[in-house]
C-alpha atoms as a PDB file:
ATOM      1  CA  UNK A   1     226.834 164.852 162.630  1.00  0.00           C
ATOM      2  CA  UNK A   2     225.232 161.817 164.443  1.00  0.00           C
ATOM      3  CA  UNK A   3     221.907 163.838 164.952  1.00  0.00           C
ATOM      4  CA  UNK A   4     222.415 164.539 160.664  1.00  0.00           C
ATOM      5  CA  UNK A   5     222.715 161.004 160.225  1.00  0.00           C
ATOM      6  CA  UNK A   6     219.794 159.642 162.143  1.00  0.00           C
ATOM      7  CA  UNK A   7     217.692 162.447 160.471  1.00  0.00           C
ATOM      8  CA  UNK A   8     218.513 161.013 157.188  1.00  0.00           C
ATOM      9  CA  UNK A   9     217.655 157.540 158.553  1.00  0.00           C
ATOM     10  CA  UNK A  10     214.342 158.371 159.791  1.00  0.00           C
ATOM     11  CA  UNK A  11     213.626 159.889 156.634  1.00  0.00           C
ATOM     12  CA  UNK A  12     214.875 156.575 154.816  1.00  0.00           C
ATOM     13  CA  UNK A  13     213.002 154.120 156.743  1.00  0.00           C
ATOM     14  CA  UNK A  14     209.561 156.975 156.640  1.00  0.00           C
ATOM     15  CA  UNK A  15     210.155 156.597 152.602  1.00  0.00           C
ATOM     16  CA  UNK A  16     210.383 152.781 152.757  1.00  0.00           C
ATOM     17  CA  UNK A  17     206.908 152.417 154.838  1.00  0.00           C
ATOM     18  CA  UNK A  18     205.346 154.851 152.541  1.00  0.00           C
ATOM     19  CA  UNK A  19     206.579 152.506 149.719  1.00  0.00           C
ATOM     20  CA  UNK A  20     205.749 149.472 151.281  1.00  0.00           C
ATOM     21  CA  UNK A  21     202.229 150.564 151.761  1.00  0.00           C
ATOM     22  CA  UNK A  22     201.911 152.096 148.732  1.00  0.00           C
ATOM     23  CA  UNK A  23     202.675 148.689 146.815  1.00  0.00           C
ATOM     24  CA  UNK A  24     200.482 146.406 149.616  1.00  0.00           C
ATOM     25  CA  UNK A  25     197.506 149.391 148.313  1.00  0.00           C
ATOM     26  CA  UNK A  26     194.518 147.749 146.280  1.00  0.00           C
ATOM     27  CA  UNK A  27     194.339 148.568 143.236  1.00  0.00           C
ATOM     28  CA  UNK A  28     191.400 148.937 140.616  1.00  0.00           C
ATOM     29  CA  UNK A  29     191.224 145.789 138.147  1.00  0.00           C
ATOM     30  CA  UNK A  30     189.792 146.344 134.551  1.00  0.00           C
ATOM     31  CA  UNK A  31     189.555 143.168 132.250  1.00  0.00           C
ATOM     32  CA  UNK A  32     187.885 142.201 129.643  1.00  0.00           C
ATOM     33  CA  UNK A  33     187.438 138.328 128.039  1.00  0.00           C
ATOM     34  CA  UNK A  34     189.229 137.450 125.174  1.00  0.00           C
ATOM     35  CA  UNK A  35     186.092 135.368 123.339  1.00  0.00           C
ATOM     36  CA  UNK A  36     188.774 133.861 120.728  1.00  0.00           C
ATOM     37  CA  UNK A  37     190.910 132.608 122.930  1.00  0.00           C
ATOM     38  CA  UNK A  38     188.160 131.234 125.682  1.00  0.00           C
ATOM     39  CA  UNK A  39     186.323 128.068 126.034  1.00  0.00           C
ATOM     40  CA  UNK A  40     182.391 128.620 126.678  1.00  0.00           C
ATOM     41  CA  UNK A  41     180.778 125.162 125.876  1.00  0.00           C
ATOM     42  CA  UNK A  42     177.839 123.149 127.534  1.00  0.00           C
ATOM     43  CA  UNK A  43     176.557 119.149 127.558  1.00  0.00           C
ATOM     44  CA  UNK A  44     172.915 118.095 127.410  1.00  0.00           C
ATOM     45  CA  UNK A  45     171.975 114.798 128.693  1.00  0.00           C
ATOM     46  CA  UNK A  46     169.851 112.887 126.332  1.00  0.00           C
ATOM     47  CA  UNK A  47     168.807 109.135 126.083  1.00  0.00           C
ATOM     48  CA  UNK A  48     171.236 107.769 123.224  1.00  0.00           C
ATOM     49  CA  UNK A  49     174.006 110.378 123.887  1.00  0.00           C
ATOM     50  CA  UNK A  50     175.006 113.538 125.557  1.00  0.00           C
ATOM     51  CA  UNK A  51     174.497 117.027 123.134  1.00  0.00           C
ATOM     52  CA  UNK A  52     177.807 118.863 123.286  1.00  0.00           C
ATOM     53  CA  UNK A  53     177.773 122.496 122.226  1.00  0.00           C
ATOM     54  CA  UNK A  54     179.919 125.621 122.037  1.00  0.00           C
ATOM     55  CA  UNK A  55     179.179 129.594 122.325  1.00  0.00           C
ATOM     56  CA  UNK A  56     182.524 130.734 120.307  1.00  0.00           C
ATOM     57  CA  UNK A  57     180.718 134.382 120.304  1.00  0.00           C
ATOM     58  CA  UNK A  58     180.439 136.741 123.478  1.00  0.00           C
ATOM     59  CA  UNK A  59     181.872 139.685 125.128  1.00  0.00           C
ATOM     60  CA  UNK A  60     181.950 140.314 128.755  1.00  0.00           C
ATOM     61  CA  UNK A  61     184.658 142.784 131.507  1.00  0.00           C
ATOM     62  CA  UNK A  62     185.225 142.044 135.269  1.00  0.00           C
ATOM     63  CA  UNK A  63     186.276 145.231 137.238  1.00  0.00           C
ATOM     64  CA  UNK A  64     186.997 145.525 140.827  1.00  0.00           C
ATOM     65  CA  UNK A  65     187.495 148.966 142.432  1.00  0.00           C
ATOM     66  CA  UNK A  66     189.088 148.910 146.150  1.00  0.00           C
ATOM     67  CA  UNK A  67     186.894 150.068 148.718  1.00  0.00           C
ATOM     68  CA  UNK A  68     187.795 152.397 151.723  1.00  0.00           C
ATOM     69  CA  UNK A  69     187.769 149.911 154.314  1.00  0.00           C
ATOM     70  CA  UNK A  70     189.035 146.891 152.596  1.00  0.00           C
ATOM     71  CA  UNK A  71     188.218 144.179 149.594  1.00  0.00           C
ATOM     72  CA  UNK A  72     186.610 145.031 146.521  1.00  0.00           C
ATOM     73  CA  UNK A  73     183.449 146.207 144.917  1.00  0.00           C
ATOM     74  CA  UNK A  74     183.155 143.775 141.794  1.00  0.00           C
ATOM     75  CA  UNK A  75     180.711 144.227 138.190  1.00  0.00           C
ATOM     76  CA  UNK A  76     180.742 141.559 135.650  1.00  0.00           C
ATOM     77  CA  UNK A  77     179.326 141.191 132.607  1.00  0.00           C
ATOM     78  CA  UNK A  78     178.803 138.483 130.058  1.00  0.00           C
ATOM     79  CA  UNK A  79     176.380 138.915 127.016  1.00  0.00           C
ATOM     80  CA  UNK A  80     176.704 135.639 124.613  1.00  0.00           C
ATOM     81  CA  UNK A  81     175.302 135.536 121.089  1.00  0.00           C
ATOM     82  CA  UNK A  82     172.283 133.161 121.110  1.00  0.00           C
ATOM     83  CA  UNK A  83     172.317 132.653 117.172  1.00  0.00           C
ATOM     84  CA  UNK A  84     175.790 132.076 117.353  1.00  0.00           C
ATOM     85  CA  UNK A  85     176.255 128.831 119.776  1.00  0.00           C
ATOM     86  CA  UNK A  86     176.073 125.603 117.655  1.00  0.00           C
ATOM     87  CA  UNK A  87     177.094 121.591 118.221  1.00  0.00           C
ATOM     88  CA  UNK A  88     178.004 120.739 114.616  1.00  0.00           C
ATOM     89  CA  UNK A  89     174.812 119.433 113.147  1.00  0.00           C
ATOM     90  CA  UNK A  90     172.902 121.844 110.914  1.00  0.00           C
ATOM     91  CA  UNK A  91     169.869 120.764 111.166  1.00  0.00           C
ATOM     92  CA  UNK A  92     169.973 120.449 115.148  1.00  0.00           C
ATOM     93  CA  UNK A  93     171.239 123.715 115.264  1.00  0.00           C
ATOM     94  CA  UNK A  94     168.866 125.463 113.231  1.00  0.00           C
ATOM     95  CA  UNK A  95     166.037 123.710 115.935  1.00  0.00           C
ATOM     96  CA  UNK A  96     168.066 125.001 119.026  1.00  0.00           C
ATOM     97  CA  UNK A  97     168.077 128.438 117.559  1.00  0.00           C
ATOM     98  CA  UNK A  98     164.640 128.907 115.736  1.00  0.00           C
ATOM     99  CA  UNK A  99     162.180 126.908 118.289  1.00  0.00           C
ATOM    100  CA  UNK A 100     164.174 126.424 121.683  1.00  0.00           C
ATOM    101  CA  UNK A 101     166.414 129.599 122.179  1.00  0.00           C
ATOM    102  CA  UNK A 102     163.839 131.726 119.748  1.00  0.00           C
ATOM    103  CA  UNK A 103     166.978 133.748 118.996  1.00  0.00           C
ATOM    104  CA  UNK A 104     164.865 136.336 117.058  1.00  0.00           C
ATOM    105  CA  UNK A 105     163.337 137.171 119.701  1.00  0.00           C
ATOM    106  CA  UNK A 106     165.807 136.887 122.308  1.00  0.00           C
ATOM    107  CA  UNK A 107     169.421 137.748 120.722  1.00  0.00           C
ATOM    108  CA  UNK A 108     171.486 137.249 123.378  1.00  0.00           C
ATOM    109  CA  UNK A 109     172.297 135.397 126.739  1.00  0.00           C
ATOM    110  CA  UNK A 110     173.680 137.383 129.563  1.00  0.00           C
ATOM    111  CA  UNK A 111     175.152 137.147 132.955  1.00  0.00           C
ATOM    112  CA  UNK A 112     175.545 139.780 135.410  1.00  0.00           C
ATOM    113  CA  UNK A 113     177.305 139.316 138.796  1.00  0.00           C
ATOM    114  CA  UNK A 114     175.286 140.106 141.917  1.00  0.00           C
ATOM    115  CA  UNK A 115     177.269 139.084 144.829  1.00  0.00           C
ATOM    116  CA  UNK A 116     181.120 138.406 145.162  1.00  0.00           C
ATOM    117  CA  UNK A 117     182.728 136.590 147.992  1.00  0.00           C
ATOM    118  CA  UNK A 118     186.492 136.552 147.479  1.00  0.00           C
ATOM    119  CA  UNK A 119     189.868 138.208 148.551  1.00  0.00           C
ATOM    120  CA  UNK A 120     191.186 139.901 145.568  1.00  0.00           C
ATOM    121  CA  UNK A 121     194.555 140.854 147.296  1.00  0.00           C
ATOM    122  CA  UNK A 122     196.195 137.683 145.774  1.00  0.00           C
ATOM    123  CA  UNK A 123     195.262 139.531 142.402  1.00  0.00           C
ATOM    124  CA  UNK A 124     198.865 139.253 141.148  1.00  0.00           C
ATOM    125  CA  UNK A 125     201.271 137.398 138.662  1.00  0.00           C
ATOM    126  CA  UNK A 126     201.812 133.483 139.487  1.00  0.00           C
ATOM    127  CA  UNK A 127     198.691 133.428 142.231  1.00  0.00           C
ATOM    128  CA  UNK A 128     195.935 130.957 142.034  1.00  0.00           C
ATOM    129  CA  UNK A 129     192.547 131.292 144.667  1.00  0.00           C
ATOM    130  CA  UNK A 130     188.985 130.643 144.162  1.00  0.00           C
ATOM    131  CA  UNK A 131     185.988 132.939 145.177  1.00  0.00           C
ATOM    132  CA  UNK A 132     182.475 132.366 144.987  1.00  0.00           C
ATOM    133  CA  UNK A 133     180.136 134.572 142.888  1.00  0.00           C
ATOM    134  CA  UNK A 134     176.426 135.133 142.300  1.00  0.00           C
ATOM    135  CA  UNK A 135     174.675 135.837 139.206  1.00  0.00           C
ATOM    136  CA  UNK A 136     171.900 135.910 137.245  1.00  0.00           C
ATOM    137  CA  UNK A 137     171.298 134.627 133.736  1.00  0.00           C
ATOM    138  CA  UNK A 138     168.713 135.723 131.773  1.00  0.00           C
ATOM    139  CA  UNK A 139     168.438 133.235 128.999  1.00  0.00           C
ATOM    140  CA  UNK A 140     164.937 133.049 126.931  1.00  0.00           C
ATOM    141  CA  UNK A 141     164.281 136.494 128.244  1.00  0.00           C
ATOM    142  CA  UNK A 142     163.545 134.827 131.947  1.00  0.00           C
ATOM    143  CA  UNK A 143     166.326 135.758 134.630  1.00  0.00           C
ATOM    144  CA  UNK A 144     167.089 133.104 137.193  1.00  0.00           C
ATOM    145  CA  UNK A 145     169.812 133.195 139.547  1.00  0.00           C
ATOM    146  CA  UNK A 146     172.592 130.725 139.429  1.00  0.00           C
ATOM    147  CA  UNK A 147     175.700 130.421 142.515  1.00  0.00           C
ATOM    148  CA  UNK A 148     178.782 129.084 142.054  1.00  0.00           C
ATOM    149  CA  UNK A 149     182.686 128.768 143.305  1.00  0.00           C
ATOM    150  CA  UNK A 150     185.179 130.304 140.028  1.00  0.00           C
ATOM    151  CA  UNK A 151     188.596 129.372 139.833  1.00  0.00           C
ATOM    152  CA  UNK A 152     191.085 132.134 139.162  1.00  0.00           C
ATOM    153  CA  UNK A 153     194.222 131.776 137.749  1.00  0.00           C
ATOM    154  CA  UNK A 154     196.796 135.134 137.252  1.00  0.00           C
ATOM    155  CA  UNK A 155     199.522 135.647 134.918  1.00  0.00           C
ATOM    156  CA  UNK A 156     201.559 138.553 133.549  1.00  0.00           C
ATOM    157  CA  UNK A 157     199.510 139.754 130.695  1.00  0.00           C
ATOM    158  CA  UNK A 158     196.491 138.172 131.352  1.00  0.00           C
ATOM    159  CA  UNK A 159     193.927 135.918 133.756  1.00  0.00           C
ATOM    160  CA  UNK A 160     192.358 132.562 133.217  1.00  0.00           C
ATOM    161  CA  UNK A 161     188.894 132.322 135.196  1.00  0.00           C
ATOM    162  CA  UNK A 162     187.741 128.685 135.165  1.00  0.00           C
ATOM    163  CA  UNK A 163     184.550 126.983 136.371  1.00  0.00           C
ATOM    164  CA  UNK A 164     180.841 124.937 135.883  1.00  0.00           C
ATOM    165  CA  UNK A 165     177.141 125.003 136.531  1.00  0.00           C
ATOM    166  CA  UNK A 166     173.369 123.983 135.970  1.00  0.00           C
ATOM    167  CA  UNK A 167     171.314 125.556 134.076  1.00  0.00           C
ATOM    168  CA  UNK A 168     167.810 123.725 134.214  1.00  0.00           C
ATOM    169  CA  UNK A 169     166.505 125.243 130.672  1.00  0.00           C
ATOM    170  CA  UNK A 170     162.272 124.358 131.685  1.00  0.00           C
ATOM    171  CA  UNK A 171     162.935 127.442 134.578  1.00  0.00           C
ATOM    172  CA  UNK A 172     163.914 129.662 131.021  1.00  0.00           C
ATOM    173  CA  UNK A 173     160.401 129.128 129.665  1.00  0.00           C
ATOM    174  CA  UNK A 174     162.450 126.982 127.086  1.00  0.00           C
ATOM    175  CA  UNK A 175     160.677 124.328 124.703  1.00  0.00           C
ATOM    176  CA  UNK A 176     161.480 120.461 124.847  1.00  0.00           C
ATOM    177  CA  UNK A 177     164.785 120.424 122.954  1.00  0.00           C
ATOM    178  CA  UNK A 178     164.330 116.815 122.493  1.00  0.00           C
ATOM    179  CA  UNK A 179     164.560 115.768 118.654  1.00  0.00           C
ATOM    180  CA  UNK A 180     163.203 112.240 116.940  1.00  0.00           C
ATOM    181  CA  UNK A 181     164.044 109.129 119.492  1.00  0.00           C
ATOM    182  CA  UNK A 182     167.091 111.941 121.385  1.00  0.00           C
ATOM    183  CA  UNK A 183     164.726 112.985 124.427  1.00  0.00           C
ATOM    184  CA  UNK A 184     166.774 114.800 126.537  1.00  0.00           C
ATOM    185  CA  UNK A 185     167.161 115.461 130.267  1.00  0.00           C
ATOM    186  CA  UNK A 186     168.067 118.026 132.631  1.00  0.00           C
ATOM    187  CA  UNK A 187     169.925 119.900 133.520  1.00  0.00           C
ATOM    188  CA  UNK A 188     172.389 121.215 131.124  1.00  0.00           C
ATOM    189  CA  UNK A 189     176.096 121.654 132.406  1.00  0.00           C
ATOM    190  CA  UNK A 190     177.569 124.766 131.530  1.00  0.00           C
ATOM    191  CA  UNK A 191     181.611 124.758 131.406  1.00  0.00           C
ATOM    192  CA  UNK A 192     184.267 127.628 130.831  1.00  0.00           C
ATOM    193  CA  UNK A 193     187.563 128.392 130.901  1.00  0.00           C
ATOM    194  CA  UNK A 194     187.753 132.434 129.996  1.00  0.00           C
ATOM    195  CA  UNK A 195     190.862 134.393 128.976  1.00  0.00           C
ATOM    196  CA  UNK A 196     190.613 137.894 130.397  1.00  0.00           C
ATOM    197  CA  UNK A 197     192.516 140.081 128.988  1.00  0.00           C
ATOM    198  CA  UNK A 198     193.199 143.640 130.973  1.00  0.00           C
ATOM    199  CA  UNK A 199     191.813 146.878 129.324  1.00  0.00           C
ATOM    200  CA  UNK A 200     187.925 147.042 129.277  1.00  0.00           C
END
């Protein structure tokens, strides 16, 4: 009887370590952003004011797959519609998009992670960390790396992925976006607060 007993023990605590590392196991990550619920916006320094403007159109996933010896192998993508971005004064916009961005020629703005420094293992409802990602941006058709630390923040149904950078538009083969007695400076600040969303 004692010898049945501590058989069935074994066999409990085996099942509880298989559970335990079971649940402690990576796991793949597939999101996507939610564009309508997301904040993608940028400021332009100029002489008599700073240029605030908005992209309210893009699309971009994040996905992480666990790798055999620990941490993650991470692909994003962000593709942003150039025609689309605007800050509220026609006849500004219609300079940004026809003569600076060119956005017949060059639809669309996109980001594509290179390098990922970050422990995804506090991936999980009510956890907050920050990692540090490369990318590049291709903007104007020229691609030009950009670094910078992301703030993640995770929640039941869905993520929140916050964070800032330069962009220095004369690297993009830009024109002078300056306008009338506006002359404006660099760089541009870039600021978002994405919604991710998981499905891809």
């Amino acid at each position: 009887m004692r010898s049945t007993s501590r058989s069935l023990a074994l066999l409990a605590l085996g099942v509880l370590c298989a559970v335990g590392v079971e649940a402690q196991a990576p796991e793949t990550i597939r999101y996507r952003f939610d564009a309508a619920r997301s904040v993608l916006r940028w400021e332009l320094p100029a002489t008599l004011h700073t240029v605030r403007g908005s992209a309210p159109r893009f699309e971009g996933t994040v996905e992480a797959d666990p790798l055999p010896g620990g941490g993650h192998a991470v692909r994003a993508r962000i593709v942003v519609d150039a025609a689309a971005m605007n800050t509220g004064n026609a006849k500004r916009d219609r300079t940004m998009r026809e003569k600076v961005l060119e956005t017949g020629r060059y639809p669309e703005i996109v980001f594509e992670l290179t390098t990922f420094k970050g422990d995804l293992s506090a991936f999980r409802p009510g956890q907050h960390f920050t990692v540090q990602i490369e990318g590049a941006l291709t903007v104007h058709g020229r691609r030009r790396p950009i670094l910078l630390p992301v703030d993640v923040y995770v929640f039941e149904d869905h993520a929140i992925v916050t964070g800032s950078f330069p962009v220095h538009w004369k690297q993009h083969g830009l024109a002078d976006p300056s306008f009338g007695l506006v002359k404006v400076k660099e760089p541009m600040q870039v600021v978002f607060r994405l919604r991710a969303v998981p499905g891809v």
